[in-house]
C-alpha atoms as a PDB file:
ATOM      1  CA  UNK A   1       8.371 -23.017   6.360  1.00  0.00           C
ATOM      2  CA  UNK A   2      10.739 -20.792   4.853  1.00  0.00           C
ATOM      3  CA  UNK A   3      10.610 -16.949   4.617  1.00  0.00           C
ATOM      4  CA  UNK A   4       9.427 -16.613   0.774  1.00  0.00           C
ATOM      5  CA  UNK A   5       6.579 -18.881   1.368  1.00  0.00           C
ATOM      6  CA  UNK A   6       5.704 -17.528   4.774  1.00  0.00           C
ATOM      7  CA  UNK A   7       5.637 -13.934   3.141  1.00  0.00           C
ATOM      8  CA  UNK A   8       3.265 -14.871  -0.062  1.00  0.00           C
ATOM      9  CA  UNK A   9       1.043 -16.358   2.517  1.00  0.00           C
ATOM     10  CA  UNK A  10       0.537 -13.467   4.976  1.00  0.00           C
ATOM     11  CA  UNK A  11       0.695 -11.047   2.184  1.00  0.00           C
ATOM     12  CA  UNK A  12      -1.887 -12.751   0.435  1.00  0.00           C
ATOM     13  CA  UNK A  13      -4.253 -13.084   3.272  1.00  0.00           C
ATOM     14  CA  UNK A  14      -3.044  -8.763   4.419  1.00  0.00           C
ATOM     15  CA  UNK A  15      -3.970  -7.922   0.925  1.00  0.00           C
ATOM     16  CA  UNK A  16      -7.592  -9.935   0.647  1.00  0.00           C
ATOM     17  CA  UNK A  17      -8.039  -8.294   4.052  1.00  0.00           C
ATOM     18  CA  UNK A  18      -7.755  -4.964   2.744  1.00  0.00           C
ATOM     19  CA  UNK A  19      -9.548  -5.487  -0.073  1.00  0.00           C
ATOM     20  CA  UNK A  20     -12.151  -6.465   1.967  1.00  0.00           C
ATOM     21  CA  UNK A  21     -11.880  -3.001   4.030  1.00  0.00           C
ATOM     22  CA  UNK A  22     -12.273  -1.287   0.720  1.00  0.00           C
ATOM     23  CA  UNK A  23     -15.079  -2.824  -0.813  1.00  0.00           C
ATOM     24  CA  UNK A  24     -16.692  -1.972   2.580  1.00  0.00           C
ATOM     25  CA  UNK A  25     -15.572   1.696   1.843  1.00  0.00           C
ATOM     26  CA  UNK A  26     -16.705   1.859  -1.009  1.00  0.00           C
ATOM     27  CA  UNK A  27     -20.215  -0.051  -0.667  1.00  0.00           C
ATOM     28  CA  UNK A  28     -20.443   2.567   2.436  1.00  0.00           C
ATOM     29  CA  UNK A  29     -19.565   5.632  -0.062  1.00  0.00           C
ATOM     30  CA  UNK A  30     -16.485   6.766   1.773  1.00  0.00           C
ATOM     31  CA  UNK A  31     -14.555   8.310  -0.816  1.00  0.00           C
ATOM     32  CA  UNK A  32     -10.822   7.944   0.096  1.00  0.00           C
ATOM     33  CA  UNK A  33      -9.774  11.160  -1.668  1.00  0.00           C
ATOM     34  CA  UNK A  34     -12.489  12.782   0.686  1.00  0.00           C
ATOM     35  CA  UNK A  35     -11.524  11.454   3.802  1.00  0.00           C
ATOM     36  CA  UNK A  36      -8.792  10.682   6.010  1.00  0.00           C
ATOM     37  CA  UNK A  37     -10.344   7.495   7.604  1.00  0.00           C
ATOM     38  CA  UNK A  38      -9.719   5.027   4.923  1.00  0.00           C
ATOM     39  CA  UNK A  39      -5.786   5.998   4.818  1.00  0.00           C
ATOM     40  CA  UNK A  40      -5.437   5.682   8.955  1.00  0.00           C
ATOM     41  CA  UNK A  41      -7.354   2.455   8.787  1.00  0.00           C
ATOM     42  CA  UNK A  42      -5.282   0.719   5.979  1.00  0.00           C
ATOM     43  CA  UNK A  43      -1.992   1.851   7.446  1.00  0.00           C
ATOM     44  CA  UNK A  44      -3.080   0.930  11.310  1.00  0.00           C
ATOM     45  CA  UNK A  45      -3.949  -2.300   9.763  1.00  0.00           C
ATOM     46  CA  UNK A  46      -0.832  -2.761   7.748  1.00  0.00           C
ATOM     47  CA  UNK A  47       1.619  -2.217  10.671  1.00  0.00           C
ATOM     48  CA  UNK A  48      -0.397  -4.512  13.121  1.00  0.00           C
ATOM     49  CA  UNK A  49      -0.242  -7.205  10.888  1.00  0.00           C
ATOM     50  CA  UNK A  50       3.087  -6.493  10.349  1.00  0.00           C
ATOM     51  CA  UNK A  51       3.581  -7.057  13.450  1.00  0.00           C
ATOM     52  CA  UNK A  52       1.394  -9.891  14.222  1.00  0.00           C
ATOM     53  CA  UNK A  53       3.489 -11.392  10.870  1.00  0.00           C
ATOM     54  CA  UNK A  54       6.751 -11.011  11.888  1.00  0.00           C
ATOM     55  CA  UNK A  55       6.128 -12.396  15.452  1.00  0.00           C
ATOM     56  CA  UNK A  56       4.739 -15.114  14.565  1.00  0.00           C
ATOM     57  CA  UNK A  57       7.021 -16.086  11.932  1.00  0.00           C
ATOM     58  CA  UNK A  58       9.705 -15.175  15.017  1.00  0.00           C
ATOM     59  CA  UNK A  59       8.258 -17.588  17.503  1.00  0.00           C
ATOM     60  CA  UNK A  60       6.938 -20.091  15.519  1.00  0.00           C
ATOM     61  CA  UNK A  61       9.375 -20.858  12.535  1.00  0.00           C
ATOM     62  CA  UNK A  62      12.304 -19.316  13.813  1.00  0.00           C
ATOM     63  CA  UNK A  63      13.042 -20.520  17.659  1.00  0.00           C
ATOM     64  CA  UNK A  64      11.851 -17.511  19.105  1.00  0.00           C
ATOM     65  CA  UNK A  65      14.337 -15.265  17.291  1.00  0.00           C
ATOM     66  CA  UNK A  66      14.595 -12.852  14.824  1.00  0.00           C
ATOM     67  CA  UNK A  67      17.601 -10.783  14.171  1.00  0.00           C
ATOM     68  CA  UNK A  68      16.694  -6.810  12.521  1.00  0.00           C
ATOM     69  CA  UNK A  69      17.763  -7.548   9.612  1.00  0.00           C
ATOM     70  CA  UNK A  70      15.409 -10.733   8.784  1.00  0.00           C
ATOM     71  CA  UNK A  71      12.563  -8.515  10.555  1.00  0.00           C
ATOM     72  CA  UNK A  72      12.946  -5.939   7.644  1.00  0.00           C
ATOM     73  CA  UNK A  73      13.224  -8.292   5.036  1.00  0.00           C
ATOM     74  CA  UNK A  74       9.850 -10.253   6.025  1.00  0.00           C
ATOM     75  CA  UNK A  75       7.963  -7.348   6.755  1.00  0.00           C
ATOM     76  CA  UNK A  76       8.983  -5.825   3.263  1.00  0.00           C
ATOM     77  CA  UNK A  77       8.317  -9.026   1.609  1.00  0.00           C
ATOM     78  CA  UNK A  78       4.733  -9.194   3.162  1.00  0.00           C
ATOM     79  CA  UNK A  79       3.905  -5.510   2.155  1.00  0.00           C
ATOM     80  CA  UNK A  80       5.031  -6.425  -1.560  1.00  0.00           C
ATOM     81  CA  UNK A  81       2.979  -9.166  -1.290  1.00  0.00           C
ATOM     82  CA  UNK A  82       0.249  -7.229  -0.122  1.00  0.00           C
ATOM     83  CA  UNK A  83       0.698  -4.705  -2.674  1.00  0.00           C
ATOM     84  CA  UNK A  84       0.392  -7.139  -5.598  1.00  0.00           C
ATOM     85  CA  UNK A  85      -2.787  -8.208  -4.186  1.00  0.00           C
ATOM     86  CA  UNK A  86      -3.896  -4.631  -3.852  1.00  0.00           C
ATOM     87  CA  UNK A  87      -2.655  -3.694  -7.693  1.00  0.00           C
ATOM     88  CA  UNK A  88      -5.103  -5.861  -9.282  1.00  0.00           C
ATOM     89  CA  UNK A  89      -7.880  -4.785  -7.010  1.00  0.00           C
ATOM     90  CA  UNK A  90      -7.184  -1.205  -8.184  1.00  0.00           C
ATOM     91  CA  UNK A  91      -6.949  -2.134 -11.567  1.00  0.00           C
ATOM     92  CA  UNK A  92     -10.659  -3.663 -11.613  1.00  0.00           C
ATOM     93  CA  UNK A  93     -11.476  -1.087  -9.027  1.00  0.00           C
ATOM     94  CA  UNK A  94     -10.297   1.560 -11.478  1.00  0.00           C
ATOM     95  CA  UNK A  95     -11.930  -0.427 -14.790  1.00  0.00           C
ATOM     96  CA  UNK A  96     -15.261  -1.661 -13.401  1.00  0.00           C
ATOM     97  CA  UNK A  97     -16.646  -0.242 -10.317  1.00  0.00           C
ATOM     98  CA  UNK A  98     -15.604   3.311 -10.842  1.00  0.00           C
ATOM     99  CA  UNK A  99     -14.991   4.092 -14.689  1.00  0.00           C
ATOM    100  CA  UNK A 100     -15.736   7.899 -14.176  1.00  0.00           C
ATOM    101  CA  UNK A 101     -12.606   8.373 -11.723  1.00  0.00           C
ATOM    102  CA  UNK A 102     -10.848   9.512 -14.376  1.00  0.00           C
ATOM    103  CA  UNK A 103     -13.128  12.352 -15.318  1.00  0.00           C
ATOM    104  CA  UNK A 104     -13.454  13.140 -11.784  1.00  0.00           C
ATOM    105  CA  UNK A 105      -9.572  13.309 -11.050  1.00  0.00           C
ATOM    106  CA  UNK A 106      -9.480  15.741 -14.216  1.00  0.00           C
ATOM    107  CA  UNK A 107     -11.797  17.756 -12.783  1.00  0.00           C
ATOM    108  CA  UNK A 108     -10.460  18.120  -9.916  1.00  0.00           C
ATOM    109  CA  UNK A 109      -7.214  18.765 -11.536  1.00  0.00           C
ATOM    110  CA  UNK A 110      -8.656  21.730 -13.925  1.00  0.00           C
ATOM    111  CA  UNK A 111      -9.700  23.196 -11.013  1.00  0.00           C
ATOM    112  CA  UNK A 112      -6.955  23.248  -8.709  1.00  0.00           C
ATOM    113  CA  UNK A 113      -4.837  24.370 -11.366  1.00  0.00           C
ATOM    114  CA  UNK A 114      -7.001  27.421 -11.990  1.00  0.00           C
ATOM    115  CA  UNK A 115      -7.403  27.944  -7.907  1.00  0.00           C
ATOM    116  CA  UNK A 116      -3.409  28.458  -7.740  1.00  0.00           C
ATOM    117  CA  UNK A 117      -2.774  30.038 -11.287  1.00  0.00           C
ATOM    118  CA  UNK A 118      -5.758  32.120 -12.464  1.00  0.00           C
ATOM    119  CA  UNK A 119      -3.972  33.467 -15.191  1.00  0.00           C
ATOM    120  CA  UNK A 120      -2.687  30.055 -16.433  1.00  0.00           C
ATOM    121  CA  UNK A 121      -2.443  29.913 -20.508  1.00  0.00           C
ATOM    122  CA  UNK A 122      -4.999  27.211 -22.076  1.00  0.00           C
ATOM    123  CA  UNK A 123      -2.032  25.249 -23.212  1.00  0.00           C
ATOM    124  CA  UNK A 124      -0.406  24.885 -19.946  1.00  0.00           C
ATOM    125  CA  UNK A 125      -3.785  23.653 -18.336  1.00  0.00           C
ATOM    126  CA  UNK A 126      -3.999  21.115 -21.334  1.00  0.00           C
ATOM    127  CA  UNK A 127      -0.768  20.188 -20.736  1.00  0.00           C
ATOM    128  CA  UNK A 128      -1.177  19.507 -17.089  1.00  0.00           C
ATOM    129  CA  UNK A 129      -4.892  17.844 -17.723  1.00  0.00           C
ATOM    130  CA  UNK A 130      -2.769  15.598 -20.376  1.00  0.00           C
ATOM    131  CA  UNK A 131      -0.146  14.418 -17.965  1.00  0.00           C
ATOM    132  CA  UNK A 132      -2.828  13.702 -15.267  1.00  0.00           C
ATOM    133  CA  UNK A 133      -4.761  11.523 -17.676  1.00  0.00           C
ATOM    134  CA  UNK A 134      -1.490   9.030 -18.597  1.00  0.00           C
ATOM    135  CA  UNK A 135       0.077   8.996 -14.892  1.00  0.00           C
ATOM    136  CA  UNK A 136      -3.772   7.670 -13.994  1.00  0.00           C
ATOM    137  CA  UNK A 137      -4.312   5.383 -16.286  1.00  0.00           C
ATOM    138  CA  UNK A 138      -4.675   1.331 -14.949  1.00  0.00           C
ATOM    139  CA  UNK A 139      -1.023   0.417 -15.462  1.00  0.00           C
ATOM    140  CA  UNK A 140       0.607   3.142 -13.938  1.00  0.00           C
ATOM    141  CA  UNK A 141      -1.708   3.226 -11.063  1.00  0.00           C
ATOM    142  CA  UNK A 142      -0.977  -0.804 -10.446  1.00  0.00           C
ATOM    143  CA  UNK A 143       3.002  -0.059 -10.857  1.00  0.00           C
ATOM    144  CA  UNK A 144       2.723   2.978  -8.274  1.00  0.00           C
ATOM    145  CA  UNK A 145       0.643   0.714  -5.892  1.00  0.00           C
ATOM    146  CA  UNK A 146       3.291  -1.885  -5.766  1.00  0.00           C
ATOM    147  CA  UNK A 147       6.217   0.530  -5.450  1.00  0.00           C
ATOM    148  CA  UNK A 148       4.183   2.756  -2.788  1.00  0.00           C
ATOM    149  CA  UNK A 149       2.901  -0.145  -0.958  1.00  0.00           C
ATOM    150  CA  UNK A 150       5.932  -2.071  -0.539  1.00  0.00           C
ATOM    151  CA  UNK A 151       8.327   1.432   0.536  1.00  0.00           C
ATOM    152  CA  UNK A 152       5.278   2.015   2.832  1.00  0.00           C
ATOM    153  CA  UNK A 153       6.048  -1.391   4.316  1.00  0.00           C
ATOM    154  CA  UNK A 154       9.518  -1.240   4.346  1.00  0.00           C
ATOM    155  CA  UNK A 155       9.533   1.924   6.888  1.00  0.00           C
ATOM    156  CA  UNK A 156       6.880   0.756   8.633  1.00  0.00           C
ATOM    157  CA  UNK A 157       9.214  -2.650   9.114  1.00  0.00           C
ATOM    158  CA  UNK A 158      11.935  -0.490   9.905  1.00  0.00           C
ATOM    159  CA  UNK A 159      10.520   0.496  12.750  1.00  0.00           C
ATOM    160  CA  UNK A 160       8.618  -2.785  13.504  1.00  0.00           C
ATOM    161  CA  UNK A 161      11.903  -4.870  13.080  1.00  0.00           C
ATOM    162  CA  UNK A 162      13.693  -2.616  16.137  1.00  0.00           C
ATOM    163  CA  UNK A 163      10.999  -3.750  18.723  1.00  0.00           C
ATOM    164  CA  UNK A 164      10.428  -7.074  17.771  1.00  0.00           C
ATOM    165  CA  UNK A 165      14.106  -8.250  16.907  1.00  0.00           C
ATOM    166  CA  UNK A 166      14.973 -11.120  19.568  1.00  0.00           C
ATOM    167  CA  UNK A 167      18.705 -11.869  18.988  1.00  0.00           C
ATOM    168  CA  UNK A 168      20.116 -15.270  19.581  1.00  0.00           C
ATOM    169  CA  UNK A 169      23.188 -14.752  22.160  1.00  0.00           C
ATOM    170  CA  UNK A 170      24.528 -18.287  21.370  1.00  0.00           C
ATOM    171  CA  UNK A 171      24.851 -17.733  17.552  1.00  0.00           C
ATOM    172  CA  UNK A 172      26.854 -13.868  18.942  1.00  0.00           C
ATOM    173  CA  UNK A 173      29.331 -15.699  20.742  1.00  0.00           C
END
């Protein structure tokens, strides 16, 4: 199986899974901008299957070796993968199970602004309310998810890639 293939499949099947973890989220109510837990969970899960990816793809598909730089490249292309996968669950996320998350990140907006700036002029509070709105609207949100999601995964392969890298000495020589 080659790398491409081998990448759309465990990305598919890492996104779906995190989907998963955030419908149970949200069914449960745990609002991600509220706490911490969703965030540790997803990225605890991400770099374990990272892992569990590249090593498998290492041992079984590769003889048993990997060099660093094919480590980095798999693990990034299962995290953009992933991230696709994750971009259109935001995007219905975002259109049909919570509509009002707009209103809610504008509120919360307004009011940090005032918290920091009391004495903050009507028309730069518009203006910052009016840049919130457009950089959280669906298609923006699903462009920063894939860019966020697959950087995420590329440092998190960096790392990955230096423990799991199993050189070939023949192919050195």
């Amino acid at each position: 199986m080659d790398s491409r293939r081998f990448s759309m499949n465990y990305g598919a099947v890492l996104g779906l899974f995190l989907i998963f973890i955030a419908l149970i989220m949200w069914v449960l109510g745990i609002n991600e901008q509220q706490s911490v837990i969703p965030s540790i969970l997803n990225n605890i899960i991400i770099i374990g299957f990272l892992v569990y990816a590249i090593i498998i793809y290492r041992d079984n598909y590769n003889s048993g070796f990997i060099s660093y730089s094919e480590s980095l490249k798999l693990g990034t292309s299962v995290a953009f993968f992933s991230s696709i996968i994750m971009a259109f669950y935001s995007f219905i996320y975002i259109m049909y199970l919570e509509p009002d998350m707009l209103n809610e990140v504008l509120k919360t907006t307004e009011q940090a602004v005032l918290q920091t700036n009391p004495e903050v002029s009507e028309e730069e509070l518009e203006l910052a309310l009016n840049m919130t709105s457009k950089l959280f609207q669906p298609h923006w949100l699903m462009i920063m998810s894939v860019l966020s999601g697959t950087f995420m995964g590329f440092f998190f392969s960096t790392i990955i890639s230096f423990f799991v890298k199993k050189n070939d000495l023949n192919q050195i020589s």
